[in-house]
Protein backbone atom coordinates (compact mmCIF):
# COMPACT_ATOMS: atom_id res chain seq x y z
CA UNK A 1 -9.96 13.56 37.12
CA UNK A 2 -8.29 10.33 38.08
CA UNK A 3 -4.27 10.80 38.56
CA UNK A 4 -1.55 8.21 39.07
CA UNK A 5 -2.05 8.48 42.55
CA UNK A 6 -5.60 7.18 42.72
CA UNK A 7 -4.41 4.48 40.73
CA UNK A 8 -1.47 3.24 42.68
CA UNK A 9 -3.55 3.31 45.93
CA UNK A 10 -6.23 1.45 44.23
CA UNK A 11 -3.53 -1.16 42.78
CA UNK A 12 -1.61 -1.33 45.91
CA UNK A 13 1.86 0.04 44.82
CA UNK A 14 4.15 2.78 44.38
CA UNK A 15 3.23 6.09 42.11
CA UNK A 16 6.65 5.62 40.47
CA UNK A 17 5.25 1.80 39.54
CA UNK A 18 2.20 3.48 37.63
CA UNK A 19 4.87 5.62 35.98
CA UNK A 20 7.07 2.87 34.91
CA UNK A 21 3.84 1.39 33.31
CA UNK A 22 2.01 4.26 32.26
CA UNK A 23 4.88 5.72 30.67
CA UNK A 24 6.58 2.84 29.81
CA UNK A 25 10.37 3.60 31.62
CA UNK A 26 10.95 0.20 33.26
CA UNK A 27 10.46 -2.76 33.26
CA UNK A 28 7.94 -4.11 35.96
CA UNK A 29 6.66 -7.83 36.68
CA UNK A 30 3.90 -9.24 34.20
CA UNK A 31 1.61 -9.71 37.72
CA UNK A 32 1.78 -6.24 38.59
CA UNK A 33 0.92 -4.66 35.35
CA UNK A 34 -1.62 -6.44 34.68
CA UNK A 35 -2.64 -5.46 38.45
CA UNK A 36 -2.28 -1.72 37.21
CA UNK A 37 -4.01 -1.74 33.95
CA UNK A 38 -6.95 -3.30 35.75
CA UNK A 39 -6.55 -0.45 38.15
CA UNK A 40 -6.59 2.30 35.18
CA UNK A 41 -9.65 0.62 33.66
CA UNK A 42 -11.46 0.46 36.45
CA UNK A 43 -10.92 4.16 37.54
CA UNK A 44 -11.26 4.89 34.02
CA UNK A 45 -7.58 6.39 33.96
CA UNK A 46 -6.44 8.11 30.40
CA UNK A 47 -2.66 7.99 29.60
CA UNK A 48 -1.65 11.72 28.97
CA UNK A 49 0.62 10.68 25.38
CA UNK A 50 2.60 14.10 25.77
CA UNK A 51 4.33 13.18 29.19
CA UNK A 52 4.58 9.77 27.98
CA UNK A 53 6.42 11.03 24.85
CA UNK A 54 8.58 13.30 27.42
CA UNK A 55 9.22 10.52 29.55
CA UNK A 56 9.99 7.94 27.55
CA UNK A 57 11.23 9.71 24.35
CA UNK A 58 9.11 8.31 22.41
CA UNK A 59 5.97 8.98 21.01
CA UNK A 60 4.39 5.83 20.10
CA UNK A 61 3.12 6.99 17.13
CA UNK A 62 4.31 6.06 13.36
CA UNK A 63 3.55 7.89 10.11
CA UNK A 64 2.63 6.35 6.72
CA UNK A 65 4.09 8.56 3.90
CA UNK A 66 2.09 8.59 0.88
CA UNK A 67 2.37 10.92 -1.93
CA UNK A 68 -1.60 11.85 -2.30
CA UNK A 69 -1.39 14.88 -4.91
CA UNK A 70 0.80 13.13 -7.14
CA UNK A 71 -0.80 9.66 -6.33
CA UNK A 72 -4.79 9.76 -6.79
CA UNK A 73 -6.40 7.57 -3.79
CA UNK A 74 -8.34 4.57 -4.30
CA UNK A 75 -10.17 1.52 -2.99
CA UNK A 76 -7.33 -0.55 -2.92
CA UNK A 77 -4.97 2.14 -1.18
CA UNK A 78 -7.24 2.59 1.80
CA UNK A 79 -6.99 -1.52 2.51
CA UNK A 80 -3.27 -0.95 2.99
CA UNK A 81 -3.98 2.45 5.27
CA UNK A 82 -6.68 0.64 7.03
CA UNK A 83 -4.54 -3.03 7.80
CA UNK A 84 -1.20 -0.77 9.18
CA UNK A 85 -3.47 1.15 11.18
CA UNK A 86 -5.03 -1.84 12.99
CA UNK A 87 -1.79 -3.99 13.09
CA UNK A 88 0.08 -0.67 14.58
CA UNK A 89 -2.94 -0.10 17.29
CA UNK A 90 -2.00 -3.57 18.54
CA UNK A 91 1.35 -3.56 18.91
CA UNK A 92 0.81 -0.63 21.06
CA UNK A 93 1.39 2.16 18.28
CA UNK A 94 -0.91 5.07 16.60
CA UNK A 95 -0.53 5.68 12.71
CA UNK A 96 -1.24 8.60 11.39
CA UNK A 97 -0.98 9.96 7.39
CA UNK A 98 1.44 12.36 5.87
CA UNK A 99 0.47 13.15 2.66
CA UNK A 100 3.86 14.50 1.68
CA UNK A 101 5.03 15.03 -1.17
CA UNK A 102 7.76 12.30 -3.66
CA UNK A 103 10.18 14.96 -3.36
CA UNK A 104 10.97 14.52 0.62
CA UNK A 105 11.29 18.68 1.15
CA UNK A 106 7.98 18.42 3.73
CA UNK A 107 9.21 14.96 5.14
CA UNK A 108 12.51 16.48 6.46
CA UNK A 109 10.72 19.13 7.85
CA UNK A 110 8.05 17.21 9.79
CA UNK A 111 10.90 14.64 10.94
CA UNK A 112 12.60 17.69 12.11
CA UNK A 113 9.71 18.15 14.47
CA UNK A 114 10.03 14.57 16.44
CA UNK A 115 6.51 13.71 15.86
CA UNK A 116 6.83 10.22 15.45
CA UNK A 117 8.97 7.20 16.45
CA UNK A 118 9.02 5.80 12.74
CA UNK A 119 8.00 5.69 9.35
CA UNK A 120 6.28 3.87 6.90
CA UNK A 121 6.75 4.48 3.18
CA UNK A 122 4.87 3.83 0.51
CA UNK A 123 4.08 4.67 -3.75
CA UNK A 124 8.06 4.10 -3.61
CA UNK A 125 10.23 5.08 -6.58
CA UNK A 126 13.40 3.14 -7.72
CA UNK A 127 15.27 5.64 -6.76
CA UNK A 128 13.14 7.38 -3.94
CA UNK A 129 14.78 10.98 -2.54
CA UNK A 130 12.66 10.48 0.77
CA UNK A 131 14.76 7.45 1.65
CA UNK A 132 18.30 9.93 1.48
CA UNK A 133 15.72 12.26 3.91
CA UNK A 134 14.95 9.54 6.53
CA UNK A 135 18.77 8.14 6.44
CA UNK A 136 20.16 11.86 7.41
CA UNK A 137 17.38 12.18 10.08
CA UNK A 138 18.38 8.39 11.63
CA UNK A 139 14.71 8.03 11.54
CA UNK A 140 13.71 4.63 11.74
CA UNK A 141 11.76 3.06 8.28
CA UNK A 142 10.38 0.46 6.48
CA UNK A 143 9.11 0.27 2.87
CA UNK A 144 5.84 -1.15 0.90
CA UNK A 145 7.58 -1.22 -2.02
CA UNK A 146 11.19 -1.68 -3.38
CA UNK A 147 13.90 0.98 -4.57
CA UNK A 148 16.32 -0.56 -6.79
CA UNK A 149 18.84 -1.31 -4.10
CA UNK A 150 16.05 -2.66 -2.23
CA UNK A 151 18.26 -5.12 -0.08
CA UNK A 152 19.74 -2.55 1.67
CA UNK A 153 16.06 -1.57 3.66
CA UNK A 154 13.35 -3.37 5.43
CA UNK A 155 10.52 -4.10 2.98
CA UNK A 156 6.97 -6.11 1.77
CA UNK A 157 6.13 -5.42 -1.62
CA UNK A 158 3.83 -6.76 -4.32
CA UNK A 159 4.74 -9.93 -6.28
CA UNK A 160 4.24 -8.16 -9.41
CA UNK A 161 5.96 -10.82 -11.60
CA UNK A 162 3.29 -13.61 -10.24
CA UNK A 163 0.58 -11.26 -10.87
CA UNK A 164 1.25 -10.41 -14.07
CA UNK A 165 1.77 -13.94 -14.49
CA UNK A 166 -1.45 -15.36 -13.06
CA UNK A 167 -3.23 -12.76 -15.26
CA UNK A 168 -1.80 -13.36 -18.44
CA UNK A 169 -2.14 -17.79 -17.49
CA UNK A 170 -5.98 -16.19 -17.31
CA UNK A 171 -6.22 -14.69 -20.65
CA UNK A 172 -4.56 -17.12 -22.79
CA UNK A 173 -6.43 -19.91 -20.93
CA UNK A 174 -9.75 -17.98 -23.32
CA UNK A 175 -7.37 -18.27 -26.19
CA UNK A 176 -6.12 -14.15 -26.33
CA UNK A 177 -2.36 -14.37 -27.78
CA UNK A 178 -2.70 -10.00 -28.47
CA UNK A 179 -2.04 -8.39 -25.26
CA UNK A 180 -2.16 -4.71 -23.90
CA UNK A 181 -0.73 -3.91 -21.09
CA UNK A 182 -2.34 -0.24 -20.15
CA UNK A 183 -0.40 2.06 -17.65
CA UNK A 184 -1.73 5.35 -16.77
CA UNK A 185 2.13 7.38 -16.61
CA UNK A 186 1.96 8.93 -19.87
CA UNK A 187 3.76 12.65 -19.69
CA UNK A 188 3.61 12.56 -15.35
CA UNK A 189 6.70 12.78 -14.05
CA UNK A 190 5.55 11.59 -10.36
CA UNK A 191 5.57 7.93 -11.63
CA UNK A 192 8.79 8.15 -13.83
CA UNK A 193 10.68 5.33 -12.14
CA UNK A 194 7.88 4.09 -10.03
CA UNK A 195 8.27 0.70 -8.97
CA UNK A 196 4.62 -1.11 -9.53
CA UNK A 197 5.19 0.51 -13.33
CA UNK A 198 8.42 -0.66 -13.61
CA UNK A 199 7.99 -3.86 -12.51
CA UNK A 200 4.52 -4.58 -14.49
CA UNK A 201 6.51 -3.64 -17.06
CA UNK A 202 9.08 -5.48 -17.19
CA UNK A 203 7.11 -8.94 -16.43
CA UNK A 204 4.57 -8.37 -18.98
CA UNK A 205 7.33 -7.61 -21.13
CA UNK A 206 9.18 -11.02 -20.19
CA UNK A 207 6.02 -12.95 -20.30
CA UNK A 208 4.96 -12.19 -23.84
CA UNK A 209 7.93 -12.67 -25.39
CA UNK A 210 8.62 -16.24 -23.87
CA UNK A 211 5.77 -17.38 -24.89
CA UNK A 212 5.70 -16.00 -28.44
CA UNK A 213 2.57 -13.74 -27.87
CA UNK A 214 1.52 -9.86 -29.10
CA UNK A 215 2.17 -8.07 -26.75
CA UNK A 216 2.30 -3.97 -25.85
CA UNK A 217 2.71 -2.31 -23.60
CA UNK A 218 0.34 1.73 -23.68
CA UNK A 219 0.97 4.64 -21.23
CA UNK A 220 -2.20 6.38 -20.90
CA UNK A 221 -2.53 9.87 -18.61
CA UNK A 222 -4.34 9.79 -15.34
CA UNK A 223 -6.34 12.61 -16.56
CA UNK A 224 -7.20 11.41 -20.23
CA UNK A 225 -11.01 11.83 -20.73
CA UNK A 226 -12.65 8.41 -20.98
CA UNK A 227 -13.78 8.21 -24.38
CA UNK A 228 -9.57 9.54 -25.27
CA UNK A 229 -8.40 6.87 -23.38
CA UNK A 230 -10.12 4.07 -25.38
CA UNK A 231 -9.43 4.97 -28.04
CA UNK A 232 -5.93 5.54 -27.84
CA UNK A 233 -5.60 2.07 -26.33
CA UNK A 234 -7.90 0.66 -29.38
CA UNK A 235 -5.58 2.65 -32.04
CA UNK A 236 -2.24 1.82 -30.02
CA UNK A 237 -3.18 -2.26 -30.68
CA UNK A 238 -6.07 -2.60 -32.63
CA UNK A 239 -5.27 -6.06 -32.95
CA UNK A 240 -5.63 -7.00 -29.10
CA UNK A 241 -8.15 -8.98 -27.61
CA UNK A 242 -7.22 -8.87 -23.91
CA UNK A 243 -5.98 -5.81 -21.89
CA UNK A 244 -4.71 -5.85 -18.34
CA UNK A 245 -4.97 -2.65 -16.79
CA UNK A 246 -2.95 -1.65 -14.18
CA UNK A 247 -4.30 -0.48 -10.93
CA UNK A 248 -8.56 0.02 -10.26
CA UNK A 249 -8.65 3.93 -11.24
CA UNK A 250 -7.74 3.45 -14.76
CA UNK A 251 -9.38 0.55 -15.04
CA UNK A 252 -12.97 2.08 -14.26
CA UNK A 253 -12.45 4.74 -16.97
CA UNK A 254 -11.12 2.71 -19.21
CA UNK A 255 -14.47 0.41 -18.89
CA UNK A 256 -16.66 3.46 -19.31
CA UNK A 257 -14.68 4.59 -22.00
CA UNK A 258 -15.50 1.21 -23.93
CA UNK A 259 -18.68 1.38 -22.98
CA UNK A 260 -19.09 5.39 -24.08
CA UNK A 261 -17.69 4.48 -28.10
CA UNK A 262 -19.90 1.25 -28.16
CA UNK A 263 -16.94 -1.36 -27.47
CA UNK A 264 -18.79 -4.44 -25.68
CA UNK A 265 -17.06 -6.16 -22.73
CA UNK A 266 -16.29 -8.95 -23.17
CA UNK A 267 -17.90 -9.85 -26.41
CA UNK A 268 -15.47 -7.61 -28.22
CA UNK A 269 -12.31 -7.28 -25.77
CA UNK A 270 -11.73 -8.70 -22.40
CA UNK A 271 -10.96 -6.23 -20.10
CA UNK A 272 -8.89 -6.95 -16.98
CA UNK A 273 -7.62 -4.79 -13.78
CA UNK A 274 -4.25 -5.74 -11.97
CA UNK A 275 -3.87 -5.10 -8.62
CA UNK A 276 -7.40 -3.68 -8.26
CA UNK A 277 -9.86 -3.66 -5.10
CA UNK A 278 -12.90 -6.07 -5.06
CA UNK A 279 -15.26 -2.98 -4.75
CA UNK A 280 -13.91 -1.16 -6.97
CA UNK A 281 -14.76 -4.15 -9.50
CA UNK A 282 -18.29 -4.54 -8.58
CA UNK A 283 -19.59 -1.05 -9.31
CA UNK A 284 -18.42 -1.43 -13.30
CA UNK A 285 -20.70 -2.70 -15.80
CA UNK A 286 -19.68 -5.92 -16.30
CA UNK A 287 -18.17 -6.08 -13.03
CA UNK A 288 -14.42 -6.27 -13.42
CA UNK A 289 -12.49 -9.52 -13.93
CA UNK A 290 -9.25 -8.06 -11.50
CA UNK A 291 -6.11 -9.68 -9.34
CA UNK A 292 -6.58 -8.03 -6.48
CA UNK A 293 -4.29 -5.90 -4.66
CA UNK A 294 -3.05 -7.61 -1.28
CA UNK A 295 -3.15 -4.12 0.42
CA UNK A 296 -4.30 -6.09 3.83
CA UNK A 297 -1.86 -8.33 4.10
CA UNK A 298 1.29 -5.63 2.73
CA UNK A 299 -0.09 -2.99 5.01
CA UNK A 300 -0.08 -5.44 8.42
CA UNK A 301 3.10 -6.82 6.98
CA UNK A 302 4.35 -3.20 6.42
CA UNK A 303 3.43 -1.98 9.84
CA UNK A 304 4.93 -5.38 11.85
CA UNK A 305 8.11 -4.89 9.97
CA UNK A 306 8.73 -1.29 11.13
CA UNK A 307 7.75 -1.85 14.64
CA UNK A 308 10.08 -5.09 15.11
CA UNK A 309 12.77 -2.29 13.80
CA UNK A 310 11.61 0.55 16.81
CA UNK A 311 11.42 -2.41 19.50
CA UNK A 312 14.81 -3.93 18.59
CA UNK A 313 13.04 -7.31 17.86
CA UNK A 314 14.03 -9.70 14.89
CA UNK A 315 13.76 -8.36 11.58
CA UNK A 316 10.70 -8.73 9.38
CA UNK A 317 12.04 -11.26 6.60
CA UNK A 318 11.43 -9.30 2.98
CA UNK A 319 8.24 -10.18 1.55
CA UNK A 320 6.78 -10.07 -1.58
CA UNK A 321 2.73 -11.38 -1.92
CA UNK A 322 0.80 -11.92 -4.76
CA UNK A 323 -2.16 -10.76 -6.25
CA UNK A 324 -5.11 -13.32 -6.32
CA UNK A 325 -7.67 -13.80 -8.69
CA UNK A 326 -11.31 -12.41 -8.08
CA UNK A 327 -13.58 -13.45 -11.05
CA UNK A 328 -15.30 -10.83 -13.00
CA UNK A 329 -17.51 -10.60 -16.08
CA UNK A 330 -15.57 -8.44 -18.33
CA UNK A 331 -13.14 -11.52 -19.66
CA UNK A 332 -14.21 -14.34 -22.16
CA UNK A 333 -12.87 -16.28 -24.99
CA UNK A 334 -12.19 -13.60 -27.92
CA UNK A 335 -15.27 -12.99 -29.81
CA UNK A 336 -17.52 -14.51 -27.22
């Protein structure tokens, strides 16, 4: 096995050099670790992360807190899991996944443990209980999302009013003035006072009413079965043309609901998913007319902001990106 030794003779400097770099103690000259790392990749040296962690205090790795039993996973999650993974590995950092619970009882105890350097949260709530958790432990964070305060904390979110927005400019550009707005919260208390609701919410709310449409807003259960779910949406606004659906899981069912009772797409109603995943749009029949979620960009945003925090760089301004338009079949002008 190659030890710190081999390398510093094969570098030409001190063992307590290699240590410096290796375990990242002091500060050495830009020359001589770049002299060292070619040393440890030549001699195909491993860095042993437990002494590292002892020596440095530190542990280099970050966790992404997400909520997986009372948040279902889908396409578009795994683009934000995927993008803070890679934008953590290069600034020197592993992620890793807690899927903790919303009510922050296994968070304390696994911050307890000094597993990580920082954390990443995301599915946040308006007000979020985890955020009182990682304030008591003086754990560093950062948020994909926004609490209602969300000022006080480092964040990226969603632009949810410009997506809503950008979606409803797409339906009434067909000529649909009857809306629905479908959210799947109906009866779960896990996304009472979840922001993306909220916030969807609220701008579809906004948007219809300034511009004199018929609109509604439906909450739907994540667990409805598919031919339920259309046609409570059907019997909640018969009179709607368009629906916007929010996020890709509901979406899908709701699509082979419609398709299950006989309801064409997009002859009859257009059908539309907000803040969906590209592939999650292709395998429904028509494929799905969706503003997609900007998972990679939120989670490499997420992941840069929490890092400038450990490294004592300059804050991550707040950032909230858009969804963008991915063209679909399941929209077209009503009764087309």
């Amino acid at each position: 096995m190659v030890t710190m030794k081999d390398v510093a003779e094969h570098a030409g400097v001190s063992i307590a050099t290699v240590s410096f770099v290796v375990n990242d103690t002091k500060p050495v000259t830009a020359a001589t670790r770049a002299r060292i790392e070619a040393a440890m990749s030549e001699l195909g040296f491993r860095r042993n992360a437990v002494a590292r962690a002892l020596a440095s205090r530190r542990t280099r790795i970050v966790a992404l807190v997400y909520p997986v039993l009372e948040h279902p996973l889908s396409t578009s999650s795994v683009e934000f899991f995927t993008s803070a993974a890679a934008a953590a590995s290069a600034r020197g950092y592993h992620l890793v996944i807690w899927p903790v619970s919303n009510d922050g009882r296994e968070l304390g105890e696994l911050l307890g443990q000094g597993l990580v350097d920082g954390v990443l949260l995301m599915e946040v709530q308006l007000e979020d209980p985890r955020i009182d958790v990682l304030e008591r432990a003086g754990t560093p964070f950062a948020l994909i999302g926004r609490t209602r305060d969300y000022g006080k904390y480092p964040h990226v979110d969603i632009d949810f009013e410009a997506t809503v927005q950008a979606a409803v400019d797409h339906l009434t550009a067909l000529g649909h003035r009857s809306l629905t707005l479908v959210i799947g919260n109906r009866g779960e208390p896990s996304y009472r006072g979840y922001g993306p609701f909220a916030r969807s919410r609220e701008a579809f709310d906004t948007i219809v009413a300034e511009r004199g449409l018929d609109g509604r807003t439906i909450d739907v259960g994540q667990s409805d079965e598919v031919t339920a779910l259309a046609d409570r949406v059907i019997a909640a606004h018969p009179e709607a043309t368009g629906i916007l659906v929010l996020n890709d899981h509901t979406a899908l069912r709701l699509m082979a609901g419609f398709r299950r009772i006989g309801r064409q797409v997009p002859r009859e109603v257009s059908v539309m998913g907000l803040l969906a995943a590209v592939e999650s749009g292709a395998v429904s029949d028509p494929p799905l007319t969706l503003m997609r979620a900007p998972g990679p960009e939120l989670g490499r945003l997420g992941a840069e902001a929490l890092i400038r925090n450990l490294e004592n760089e300059e804050p991550l301004p707040p950032r909230l990106v858009p969804g963008s338009f991915e063209p679909g079949g399941s929209t077209a002008p009503p009764g087309g």
